[in-house]
C-alpha atoms as a PDB file:
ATOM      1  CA  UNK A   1     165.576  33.338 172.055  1.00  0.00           C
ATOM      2  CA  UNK A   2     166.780  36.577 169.599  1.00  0.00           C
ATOM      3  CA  UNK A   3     167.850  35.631 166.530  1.00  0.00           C
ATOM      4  CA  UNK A   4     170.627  37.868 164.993  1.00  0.00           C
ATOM      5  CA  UNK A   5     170.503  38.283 160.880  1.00  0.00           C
ATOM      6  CA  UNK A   6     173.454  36.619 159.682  1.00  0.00           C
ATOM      7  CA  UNK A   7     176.605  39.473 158.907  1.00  0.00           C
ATOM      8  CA  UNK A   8     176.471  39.151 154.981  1.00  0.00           C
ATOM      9  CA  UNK A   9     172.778  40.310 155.004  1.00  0.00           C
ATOM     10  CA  UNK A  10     174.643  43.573 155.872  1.00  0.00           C
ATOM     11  CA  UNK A  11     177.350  43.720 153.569  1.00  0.00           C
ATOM     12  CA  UNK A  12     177.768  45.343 150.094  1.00  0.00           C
ATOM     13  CA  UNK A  13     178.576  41.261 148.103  1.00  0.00           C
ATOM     14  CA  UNK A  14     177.150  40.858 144.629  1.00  0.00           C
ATOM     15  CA  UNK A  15     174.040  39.288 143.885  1.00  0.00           C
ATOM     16  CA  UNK A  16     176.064  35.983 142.837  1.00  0.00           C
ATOM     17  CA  UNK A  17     177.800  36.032 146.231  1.00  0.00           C
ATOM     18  CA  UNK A  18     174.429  36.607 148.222  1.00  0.00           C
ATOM     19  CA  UNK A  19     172.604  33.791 146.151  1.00  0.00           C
ATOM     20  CA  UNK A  20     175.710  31.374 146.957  1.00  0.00           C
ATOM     21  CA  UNK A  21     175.958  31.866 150.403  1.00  0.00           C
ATOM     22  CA  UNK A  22     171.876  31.313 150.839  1.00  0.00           C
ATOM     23  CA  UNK A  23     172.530  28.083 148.804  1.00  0.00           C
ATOM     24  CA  UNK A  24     174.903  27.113 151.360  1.00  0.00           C
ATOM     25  CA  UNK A  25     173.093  28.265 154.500  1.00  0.00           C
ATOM     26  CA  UNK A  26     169.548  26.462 153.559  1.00  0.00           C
ATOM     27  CA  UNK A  27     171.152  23.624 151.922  1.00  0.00           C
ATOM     28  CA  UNK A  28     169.606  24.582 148.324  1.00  0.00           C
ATOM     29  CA  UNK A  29     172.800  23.422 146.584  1.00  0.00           C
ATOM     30  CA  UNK A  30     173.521  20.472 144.270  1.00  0.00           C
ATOM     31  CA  UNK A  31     176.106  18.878 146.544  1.00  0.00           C
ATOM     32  CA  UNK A  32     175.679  15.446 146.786  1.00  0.00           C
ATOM     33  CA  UNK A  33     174.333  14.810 149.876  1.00  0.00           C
ATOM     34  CA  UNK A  34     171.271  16.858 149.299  1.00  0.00           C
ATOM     35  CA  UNK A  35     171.035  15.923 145.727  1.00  0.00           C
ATOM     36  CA  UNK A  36     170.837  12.462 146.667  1.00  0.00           C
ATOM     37  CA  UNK A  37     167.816  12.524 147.694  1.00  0.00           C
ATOM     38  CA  UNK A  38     165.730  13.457 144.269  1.00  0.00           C
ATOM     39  CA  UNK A  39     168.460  11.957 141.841  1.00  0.00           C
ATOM     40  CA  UNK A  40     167.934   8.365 140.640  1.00  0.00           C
ATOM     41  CA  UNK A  41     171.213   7.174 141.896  1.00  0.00           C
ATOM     42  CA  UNK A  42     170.970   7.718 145.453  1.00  0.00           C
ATOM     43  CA  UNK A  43     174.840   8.434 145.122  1.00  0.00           C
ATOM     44  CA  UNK A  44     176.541  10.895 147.825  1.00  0.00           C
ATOM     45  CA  UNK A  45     180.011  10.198 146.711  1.00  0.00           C
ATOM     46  CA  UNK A  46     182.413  13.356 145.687  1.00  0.00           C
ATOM     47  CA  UNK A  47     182.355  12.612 142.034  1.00  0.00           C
ATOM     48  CA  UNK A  48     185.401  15.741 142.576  1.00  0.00           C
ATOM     49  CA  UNK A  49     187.767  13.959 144.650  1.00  0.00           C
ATOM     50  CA  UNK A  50     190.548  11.909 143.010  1.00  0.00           C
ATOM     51  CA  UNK A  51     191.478   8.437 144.005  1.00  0.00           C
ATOM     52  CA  UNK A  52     189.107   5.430 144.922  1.00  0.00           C
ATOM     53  CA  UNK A  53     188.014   6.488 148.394  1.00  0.00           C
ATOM     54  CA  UNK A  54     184.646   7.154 148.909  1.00  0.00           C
ATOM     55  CA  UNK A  55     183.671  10.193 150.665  1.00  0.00           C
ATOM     56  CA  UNK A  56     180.125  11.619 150.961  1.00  0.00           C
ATOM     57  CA  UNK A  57     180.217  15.124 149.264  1.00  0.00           C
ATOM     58  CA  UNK A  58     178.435  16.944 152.047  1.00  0.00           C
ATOM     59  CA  UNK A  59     179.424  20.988 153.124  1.00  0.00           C
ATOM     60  CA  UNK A  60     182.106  20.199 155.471  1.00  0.00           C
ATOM     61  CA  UNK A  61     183.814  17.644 152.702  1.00  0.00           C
ATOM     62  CA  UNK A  62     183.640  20.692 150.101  1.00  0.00           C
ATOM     63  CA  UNK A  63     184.761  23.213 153.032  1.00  0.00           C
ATOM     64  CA  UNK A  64     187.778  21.045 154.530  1.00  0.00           C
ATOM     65  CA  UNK A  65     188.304  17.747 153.584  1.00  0.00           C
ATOM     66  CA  UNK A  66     187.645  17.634 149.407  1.00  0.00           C
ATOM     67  CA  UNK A  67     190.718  16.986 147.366  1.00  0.00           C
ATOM     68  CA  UNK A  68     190.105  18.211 144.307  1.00  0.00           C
ATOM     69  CA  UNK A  69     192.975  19.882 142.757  1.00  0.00           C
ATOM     70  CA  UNK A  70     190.645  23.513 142.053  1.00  0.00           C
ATOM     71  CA  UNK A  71     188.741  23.144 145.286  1.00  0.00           C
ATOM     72  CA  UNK A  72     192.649  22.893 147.043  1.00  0.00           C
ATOM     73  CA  UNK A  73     193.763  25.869 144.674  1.00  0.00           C
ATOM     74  CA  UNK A  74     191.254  27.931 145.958  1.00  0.00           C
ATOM     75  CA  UNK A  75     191.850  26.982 149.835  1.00  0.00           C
ATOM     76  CA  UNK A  76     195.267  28.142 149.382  1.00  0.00           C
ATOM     77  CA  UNK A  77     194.150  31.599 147.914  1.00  0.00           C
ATOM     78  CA  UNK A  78     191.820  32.131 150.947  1.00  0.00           C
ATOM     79  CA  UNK A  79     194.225  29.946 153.489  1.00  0.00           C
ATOM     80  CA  UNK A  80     194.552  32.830 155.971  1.00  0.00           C
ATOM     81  CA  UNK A  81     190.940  31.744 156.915  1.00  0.00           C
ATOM     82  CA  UNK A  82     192.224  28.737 157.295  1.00  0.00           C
ATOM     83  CA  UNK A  83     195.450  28.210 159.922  1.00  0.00           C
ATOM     84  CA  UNK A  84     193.434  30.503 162.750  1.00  0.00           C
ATOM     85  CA  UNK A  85     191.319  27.451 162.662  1.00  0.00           C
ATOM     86  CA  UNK A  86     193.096  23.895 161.927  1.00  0.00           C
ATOM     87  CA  UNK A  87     196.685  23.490 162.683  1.00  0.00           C
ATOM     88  CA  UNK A  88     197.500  20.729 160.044  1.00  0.00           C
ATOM     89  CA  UNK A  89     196.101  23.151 157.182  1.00  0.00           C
ATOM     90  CA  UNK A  90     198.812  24.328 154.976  1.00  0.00           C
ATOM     91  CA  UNK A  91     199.625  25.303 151.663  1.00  0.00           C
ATOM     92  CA  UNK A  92     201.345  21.767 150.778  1.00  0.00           C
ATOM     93  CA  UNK A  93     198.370  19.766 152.291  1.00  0.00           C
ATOM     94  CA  UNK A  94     195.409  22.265 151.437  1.00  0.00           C
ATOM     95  CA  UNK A  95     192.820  19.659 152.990  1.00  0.00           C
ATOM     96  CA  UNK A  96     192.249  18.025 156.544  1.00  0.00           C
ATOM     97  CA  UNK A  97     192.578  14.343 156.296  1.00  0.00           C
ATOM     98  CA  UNK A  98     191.157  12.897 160.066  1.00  0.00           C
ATOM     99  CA  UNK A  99     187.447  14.589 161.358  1.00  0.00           C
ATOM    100  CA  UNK A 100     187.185  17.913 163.289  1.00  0.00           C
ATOM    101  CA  UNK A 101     184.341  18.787 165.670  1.00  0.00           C
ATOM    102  CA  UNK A 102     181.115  20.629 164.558  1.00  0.00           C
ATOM    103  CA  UNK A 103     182.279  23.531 167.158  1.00  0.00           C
ATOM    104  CA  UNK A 104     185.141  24.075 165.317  1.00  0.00           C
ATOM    105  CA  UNK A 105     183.519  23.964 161.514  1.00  0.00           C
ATOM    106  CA  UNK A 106     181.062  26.634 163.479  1.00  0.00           C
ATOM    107  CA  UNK A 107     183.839  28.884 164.897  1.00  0.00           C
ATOM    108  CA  UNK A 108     185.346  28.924 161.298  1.00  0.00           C
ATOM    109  CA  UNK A 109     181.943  29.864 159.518  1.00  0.00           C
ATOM    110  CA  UNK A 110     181.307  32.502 162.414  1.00  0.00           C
ATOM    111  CA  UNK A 111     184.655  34.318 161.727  1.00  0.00           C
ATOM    112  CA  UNK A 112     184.526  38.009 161.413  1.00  0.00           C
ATOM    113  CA  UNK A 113     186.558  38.442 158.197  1.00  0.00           C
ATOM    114  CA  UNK A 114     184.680  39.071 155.375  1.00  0.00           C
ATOM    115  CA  UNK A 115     186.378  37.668 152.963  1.00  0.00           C
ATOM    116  CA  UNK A 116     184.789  34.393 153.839  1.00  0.00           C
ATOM    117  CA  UNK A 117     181.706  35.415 152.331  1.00  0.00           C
ATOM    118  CA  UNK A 118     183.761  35.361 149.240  1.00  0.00           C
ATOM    119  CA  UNK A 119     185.326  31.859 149.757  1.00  0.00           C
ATOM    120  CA  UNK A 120     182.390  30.176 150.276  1.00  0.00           C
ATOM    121  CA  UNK A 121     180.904  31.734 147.234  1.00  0.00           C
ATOM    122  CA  UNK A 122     184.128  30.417 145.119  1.00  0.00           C
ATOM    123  CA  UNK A 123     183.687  27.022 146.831  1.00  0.00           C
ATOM    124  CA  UNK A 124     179.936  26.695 145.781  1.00  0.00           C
ATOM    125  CA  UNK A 125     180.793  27.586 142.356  1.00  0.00           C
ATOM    126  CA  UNK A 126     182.973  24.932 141.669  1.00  0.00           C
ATOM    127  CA  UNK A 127     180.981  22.254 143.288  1.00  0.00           C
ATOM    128  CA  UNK A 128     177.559  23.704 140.776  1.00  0.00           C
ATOM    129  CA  UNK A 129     179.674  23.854 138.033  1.00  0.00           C
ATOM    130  CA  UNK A 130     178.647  21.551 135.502  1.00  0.00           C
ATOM    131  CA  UNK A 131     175.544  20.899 136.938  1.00  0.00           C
ATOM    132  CA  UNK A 132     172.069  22.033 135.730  1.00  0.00           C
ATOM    133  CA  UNK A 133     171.180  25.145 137.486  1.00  0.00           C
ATOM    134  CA  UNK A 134     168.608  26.339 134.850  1.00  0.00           C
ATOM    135  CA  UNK A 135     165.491  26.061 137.416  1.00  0.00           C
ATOM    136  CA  UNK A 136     167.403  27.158 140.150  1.00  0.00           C
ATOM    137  CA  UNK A 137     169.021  30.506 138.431  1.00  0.00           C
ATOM    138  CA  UNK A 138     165.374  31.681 137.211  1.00  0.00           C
ATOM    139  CA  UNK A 139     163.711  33.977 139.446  1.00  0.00           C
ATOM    140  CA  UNK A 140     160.275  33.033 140.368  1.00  0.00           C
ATOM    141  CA  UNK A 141     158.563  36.087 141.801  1.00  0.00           C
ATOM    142  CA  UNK A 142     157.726  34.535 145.750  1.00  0.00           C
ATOM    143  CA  UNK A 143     159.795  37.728 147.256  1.00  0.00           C
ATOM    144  CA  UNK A 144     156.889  39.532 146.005  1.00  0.00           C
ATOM    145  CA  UNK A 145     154.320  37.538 146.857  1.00  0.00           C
ATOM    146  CA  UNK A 146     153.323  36.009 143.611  1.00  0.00           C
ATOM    147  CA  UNK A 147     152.870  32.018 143.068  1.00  0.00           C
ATOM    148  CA  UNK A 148     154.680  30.296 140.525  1.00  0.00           C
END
């Protein structure tokens, strides 16, 4: 099977933008589905969204469904990525309320519009904000070939 290198390997994004976007991709991010698994708690919960329901902070929770008022701010800013894609997406409701299928979170992340790139960035940003990315921001030399 080929494998095609993902589009923002080719375009001309900051280093911030290319390290968010990786994050996101290989699931190296602090959301807390994945952090879960090496944090004491155990808890997946979106410690973002307001209210008391429960909803495990996972990528398509901070992509379409997270209600946090900055998250939503930033949706809005970028919502012309948005109505292509879900019909109940608008600037008064900036967040999907009932489950879409994985072809459609897949035919939004494989949009040709650039600007995405940048969106997802944002997004990851606000969901590491806060949170200790001191190991994770320190370059470590494997791209080179040298060990820890």
């Amino acid at each position: 099977m080929p494998t095609s290198v993902s589009q923002y390997l080719h375009l001309d994004l900051s280093k911030h933008v290319m390290r968010n976007i990786s994050r996101l991709r290989l699931r190296a991010h602090t959301l807390k589905v994945e952090a879960a698994a090496w944090l004491e708690d155990n808890a997946c919960v979106c410690d973002l969204c307001p209210g008391k329901d429960e909803h495990v902070q996972n990528e398509v929770h901070a992509l379409l469904f997270c209600q946090d008022h900055r998250v939503c701010e930033l949706r809005k800013h970028f919502s012309f990525l948005f109505t292509p894609f879900f019909e109940d997406f608008s600037a008064a409701k900036p967040f999907l309320l009932q489950q879409v299928n994985n072809q459609l979170v897949h035919d939004f992340l494989s949009q040709q519009n650039t600007r995405l790139f940048l969106f997802l960035s944002e997004l990851m940003g606000l969901f590491v904000a806060g949170r200790d990315q001191s190991a994770a921001d320190q370059p470590n030399n494997l791209a080179e070939g040298h060990p820890l």
